[in-house]
PDB file of N, CA and C in Angstrom:
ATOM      1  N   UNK A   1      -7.050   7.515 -17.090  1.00  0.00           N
ATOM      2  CA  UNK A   1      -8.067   6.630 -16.547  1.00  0.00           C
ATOM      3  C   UNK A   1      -8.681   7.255 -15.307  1.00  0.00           C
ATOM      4  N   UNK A   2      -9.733   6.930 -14.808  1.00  0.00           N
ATOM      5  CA  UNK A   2     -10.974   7.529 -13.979  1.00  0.00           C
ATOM      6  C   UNK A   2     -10.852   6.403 -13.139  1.00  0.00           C
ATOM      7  N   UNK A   3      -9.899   6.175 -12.098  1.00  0.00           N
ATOM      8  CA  UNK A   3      -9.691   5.235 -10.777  1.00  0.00           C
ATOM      9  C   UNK A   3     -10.025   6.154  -9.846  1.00  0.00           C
ATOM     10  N   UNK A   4     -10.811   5.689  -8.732  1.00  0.00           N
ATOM     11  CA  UNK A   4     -10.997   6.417  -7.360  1.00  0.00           C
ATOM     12  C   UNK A   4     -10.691   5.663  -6.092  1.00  0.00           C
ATOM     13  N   UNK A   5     -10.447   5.860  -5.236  1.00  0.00           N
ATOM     14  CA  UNK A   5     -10.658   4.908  -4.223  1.00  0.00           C
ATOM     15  C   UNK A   5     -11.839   3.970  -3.887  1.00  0.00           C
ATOM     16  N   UNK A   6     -11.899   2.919  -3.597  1.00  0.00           N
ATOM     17  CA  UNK A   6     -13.024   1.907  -3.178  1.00  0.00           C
ATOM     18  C   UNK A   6     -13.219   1.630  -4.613  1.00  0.00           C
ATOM     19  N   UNK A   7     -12.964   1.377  -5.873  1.00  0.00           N
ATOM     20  CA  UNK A   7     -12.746   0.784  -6.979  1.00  0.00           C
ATOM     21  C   UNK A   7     -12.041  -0.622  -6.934  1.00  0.00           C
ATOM     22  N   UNK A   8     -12.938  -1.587  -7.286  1.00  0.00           N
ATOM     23  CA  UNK A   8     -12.024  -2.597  -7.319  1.00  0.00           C
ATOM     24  C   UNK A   8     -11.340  -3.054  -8.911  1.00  0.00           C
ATOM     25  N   UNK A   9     -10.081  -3.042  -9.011  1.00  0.00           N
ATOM     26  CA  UNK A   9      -8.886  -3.766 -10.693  1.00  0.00           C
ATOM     27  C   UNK A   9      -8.792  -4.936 -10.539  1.00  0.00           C
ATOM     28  N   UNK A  10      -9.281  -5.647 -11.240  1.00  0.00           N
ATOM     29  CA  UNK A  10      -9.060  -6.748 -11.894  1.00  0.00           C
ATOM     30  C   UNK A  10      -7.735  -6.648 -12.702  1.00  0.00           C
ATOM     31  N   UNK A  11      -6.756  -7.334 -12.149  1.00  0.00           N
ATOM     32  CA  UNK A  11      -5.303  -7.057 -13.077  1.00  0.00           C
ATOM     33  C   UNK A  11      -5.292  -8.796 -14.232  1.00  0.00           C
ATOM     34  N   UNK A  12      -3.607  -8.724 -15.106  1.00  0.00           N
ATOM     35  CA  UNK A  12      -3.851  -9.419 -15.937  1.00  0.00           C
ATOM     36  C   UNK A  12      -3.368 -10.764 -15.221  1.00  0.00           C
ATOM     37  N   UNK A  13      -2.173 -10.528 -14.185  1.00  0.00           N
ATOM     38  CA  UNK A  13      -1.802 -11.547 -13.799  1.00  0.00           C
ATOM     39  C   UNK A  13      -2.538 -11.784 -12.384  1.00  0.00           C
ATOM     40  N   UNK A  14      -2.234 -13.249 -11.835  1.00  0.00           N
ATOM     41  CA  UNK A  14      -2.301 -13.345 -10.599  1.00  0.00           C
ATOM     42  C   UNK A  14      -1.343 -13.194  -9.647  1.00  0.00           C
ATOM     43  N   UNK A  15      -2.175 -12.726  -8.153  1.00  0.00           N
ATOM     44  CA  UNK A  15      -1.232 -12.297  -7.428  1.00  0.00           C
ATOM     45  C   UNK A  15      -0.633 -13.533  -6.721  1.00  0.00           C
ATOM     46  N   UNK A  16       0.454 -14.227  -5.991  1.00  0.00           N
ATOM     47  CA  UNK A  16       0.836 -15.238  -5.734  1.00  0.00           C
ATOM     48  C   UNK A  16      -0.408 -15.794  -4.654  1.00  0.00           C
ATOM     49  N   UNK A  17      -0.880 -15.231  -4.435  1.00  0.00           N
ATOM     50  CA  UNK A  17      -2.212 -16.002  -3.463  1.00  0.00           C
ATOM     51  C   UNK A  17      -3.460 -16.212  -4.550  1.00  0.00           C
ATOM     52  N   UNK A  18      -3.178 -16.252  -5.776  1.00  0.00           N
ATOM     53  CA  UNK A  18      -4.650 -16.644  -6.456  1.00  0.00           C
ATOM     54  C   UNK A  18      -5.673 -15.777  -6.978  1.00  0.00           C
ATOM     55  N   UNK A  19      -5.348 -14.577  -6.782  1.00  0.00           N
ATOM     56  CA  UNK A  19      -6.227 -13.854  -6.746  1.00  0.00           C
ATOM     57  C   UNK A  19      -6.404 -12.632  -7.771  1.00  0.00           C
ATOM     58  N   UNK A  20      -6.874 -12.263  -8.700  1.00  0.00           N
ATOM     59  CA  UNK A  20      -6.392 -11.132  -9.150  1.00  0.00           C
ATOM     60  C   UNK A  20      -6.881  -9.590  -8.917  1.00  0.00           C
ATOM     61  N   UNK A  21      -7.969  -9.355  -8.017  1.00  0.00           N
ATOM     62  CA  UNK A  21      -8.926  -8.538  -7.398  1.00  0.00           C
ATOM     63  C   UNK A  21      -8.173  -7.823  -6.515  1.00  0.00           C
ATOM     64  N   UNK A  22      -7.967  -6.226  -6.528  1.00  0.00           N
ATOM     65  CA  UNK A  22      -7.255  -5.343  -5.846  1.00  0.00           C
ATOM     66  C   UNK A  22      -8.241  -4.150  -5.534  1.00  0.00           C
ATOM     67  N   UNK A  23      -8.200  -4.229  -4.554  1.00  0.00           N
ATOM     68  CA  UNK A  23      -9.332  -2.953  -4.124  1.00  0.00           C
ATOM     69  C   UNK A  23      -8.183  -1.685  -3.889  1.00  0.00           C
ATOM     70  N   UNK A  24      -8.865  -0.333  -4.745  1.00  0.00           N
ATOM     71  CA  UNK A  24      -7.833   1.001  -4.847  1.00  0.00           C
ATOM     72  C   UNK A  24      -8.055   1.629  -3.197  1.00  0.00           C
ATOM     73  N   UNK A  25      -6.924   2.033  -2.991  1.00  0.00           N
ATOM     74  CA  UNK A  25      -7.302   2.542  -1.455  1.00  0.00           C
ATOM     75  C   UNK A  25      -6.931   3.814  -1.262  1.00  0.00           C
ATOM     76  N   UNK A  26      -5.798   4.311  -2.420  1.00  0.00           N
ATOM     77  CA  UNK A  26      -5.048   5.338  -2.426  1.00  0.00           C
ATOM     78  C   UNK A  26      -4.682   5.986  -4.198  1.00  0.00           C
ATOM     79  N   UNK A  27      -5.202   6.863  -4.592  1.00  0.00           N
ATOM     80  CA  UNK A  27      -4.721   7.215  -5.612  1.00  0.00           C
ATOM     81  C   UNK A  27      -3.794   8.428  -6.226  1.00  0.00           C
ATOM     82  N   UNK A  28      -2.933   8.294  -7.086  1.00  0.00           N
ATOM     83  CA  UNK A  28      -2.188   9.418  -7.224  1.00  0.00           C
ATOM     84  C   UNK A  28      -0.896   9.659  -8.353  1.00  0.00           C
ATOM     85  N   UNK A  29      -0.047   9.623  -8.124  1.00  0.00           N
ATOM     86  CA  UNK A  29       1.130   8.941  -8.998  1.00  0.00           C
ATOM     87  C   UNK A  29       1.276   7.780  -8.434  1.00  0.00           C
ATOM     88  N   UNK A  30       1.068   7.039  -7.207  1.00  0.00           N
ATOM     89  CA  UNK A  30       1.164   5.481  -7.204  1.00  0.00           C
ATOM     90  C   UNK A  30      -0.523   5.531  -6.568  1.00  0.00           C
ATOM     91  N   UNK A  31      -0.422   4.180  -6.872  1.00  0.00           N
ATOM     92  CA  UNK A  31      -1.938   3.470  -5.809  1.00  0.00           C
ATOM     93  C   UNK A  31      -1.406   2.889  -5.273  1.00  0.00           C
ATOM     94  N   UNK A  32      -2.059   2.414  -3.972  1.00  0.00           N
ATOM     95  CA  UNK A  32      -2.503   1.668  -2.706  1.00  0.00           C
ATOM     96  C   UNK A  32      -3.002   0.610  -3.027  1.00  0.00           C
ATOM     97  N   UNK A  33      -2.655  -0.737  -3.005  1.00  0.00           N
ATOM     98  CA  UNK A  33      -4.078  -1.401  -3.350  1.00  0.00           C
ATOM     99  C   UNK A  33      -4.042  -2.490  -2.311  1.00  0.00           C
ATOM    100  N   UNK A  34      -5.085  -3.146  -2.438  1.00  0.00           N
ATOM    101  CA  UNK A  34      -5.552  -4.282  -0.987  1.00  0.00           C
ATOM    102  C   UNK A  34      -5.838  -5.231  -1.884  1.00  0.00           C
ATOM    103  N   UNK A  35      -4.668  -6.915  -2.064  1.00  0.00           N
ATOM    104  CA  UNK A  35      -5.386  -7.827  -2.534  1.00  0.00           C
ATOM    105  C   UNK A  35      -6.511  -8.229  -1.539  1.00  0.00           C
ATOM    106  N   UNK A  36      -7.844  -8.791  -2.809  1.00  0.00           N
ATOM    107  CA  UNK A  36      -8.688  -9.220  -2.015  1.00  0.00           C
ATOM    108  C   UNK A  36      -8.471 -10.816  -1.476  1.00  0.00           C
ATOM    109  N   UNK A  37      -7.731 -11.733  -2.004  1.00  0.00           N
ATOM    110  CA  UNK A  37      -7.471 -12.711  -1.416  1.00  0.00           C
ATOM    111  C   UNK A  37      -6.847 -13.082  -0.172  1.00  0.00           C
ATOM    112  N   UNK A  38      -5.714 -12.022   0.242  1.00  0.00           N
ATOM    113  CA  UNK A  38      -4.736 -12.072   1.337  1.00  0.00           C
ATOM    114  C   UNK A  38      -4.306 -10.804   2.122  1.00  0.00           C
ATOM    115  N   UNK A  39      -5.190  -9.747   1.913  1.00  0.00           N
ATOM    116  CA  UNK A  39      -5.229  -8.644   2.619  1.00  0.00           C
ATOM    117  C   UNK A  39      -3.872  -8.199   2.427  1.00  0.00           C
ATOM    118  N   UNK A  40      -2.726  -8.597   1.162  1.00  0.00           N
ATOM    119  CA  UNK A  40      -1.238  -7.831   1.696  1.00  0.00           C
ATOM    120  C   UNK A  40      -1.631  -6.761   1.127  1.00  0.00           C
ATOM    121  N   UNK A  41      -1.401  -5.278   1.092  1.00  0.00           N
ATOM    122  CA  UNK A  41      -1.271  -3.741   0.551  1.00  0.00           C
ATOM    123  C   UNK A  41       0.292  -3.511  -0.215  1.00  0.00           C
ATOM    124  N   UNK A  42       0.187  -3.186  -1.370  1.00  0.00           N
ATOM    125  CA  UNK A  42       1.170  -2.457  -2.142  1.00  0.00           C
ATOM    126  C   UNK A  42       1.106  -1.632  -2.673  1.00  0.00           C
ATOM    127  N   UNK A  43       1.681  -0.752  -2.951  1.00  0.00           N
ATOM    128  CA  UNK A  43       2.415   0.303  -4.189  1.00  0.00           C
ATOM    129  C   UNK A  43       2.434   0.625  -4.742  1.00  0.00           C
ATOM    130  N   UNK A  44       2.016   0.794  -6.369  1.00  0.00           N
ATOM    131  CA  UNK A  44       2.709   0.883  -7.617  1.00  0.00           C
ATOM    132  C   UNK A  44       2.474   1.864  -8.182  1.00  0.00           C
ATOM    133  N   UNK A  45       3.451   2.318  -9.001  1.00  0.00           N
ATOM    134  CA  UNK A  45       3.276   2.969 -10.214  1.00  0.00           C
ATOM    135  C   UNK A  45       1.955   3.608 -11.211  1.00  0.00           C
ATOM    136  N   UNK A  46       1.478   4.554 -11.284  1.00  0.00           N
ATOM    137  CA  UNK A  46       0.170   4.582 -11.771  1.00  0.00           C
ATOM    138  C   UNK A  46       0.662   3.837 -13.132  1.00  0.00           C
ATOM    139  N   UNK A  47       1.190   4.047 -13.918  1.00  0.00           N
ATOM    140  CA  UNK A  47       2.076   3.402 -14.899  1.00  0.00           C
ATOM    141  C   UNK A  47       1.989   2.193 -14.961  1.00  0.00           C
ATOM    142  N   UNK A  48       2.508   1.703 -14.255  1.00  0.00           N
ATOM    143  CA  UNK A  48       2.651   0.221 -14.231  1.00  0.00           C
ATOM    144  C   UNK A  48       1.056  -0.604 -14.562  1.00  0.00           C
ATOM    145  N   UNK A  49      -0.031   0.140 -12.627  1.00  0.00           N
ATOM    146  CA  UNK A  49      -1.180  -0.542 -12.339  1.00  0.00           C
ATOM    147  C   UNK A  49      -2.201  -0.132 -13.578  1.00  0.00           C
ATOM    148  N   UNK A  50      -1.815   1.039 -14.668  1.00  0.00           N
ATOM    149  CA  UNK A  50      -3.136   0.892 -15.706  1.00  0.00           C
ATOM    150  C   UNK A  50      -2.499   0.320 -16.702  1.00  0.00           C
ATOM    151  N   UNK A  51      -1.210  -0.084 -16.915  1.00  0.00           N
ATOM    152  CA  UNK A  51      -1.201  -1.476 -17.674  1.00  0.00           C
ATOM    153  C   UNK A  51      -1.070  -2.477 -17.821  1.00  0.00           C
ATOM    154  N   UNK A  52      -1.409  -3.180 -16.387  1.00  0.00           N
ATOM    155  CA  UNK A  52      -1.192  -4.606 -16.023  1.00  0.00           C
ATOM    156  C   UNK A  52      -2.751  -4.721 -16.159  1.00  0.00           C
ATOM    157  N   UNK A  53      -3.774  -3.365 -15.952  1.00  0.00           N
ATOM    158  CA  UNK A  53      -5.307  -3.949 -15.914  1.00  0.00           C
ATOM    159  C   UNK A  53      -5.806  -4.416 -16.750  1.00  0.00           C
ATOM    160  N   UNK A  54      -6.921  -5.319 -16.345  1.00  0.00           N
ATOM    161  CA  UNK A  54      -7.530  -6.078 -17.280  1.00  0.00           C
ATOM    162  C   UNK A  54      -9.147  -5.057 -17.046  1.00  0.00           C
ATOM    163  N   UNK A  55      -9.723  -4.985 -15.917  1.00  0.00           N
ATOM    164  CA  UNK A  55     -10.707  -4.440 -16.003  1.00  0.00           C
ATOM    165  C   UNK A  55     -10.879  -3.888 -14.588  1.00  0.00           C
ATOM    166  N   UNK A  56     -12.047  -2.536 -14.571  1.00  0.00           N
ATOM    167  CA  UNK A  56     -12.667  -1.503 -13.162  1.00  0.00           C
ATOM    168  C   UNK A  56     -13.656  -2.314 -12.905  1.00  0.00           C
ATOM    169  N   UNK A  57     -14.052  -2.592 -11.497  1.00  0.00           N
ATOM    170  CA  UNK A  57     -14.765  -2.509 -10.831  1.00  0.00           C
ATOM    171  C   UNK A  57     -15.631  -1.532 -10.116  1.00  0.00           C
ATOM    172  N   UNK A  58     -16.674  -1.227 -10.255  1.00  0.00           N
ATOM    173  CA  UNK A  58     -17.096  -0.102  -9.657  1.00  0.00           C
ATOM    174  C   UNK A  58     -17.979  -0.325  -8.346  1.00  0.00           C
ATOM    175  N   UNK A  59     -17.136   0.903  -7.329  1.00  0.00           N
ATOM    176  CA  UNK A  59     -17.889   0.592  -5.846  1.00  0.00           C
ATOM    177  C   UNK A  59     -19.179   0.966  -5.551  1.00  0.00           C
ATOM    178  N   UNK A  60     -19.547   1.028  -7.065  1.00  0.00           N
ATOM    179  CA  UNK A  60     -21.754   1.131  -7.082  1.00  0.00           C
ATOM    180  C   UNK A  60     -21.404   0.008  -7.796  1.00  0.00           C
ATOM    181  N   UNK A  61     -20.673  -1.092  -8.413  1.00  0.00           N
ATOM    182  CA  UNK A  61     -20.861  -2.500  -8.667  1.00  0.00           C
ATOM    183  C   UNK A  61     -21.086  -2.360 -10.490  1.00  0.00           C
ATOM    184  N   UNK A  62     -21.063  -1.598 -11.004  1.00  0.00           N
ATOM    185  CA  UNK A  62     -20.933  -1.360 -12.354  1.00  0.00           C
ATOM    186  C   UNK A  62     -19.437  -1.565 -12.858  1.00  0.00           C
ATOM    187  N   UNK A  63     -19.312  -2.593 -14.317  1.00  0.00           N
ATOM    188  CA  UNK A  63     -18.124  -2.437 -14.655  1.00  0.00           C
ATOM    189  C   UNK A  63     -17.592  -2.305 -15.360  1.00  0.00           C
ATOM    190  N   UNK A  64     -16.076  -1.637 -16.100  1.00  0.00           N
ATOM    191  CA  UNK A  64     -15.995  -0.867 -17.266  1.00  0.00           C
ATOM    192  C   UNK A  64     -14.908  -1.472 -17.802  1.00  0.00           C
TER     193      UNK A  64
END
């Protein structure tokens, strides 16, 4: 998958604040991500975060 930073994932679940919108901040074998509801930052797995996604956001606003 073609993730960059300033990409926003739409994942499948919600995050306990409501939200499912994660802006990428860091990419690599894990990402960085920033919920957009509650500003907490986590972790994960590239593994994990491209199969919990539901859909890319793109930081020119296009989406895939």
């Amino acid at each position: 998958m073609d993730i960059i930073p300033g990409d926003i994932l739409e994942m499948k679940k919600e995050h306990p604040c409501g939200d499912r919108r994660w802006l990428v901040l860091r990419v690599g074998m894990d990402f960085r991500l920033r919920c957009q509801g509650c500003g907490r930052e986590v972790m994960i797995p590239r593994k994990k975060a491209e199969k919990s996604l539901k859909k890319i956001i793109r930081s020119g606003g296009s989406e895939q």
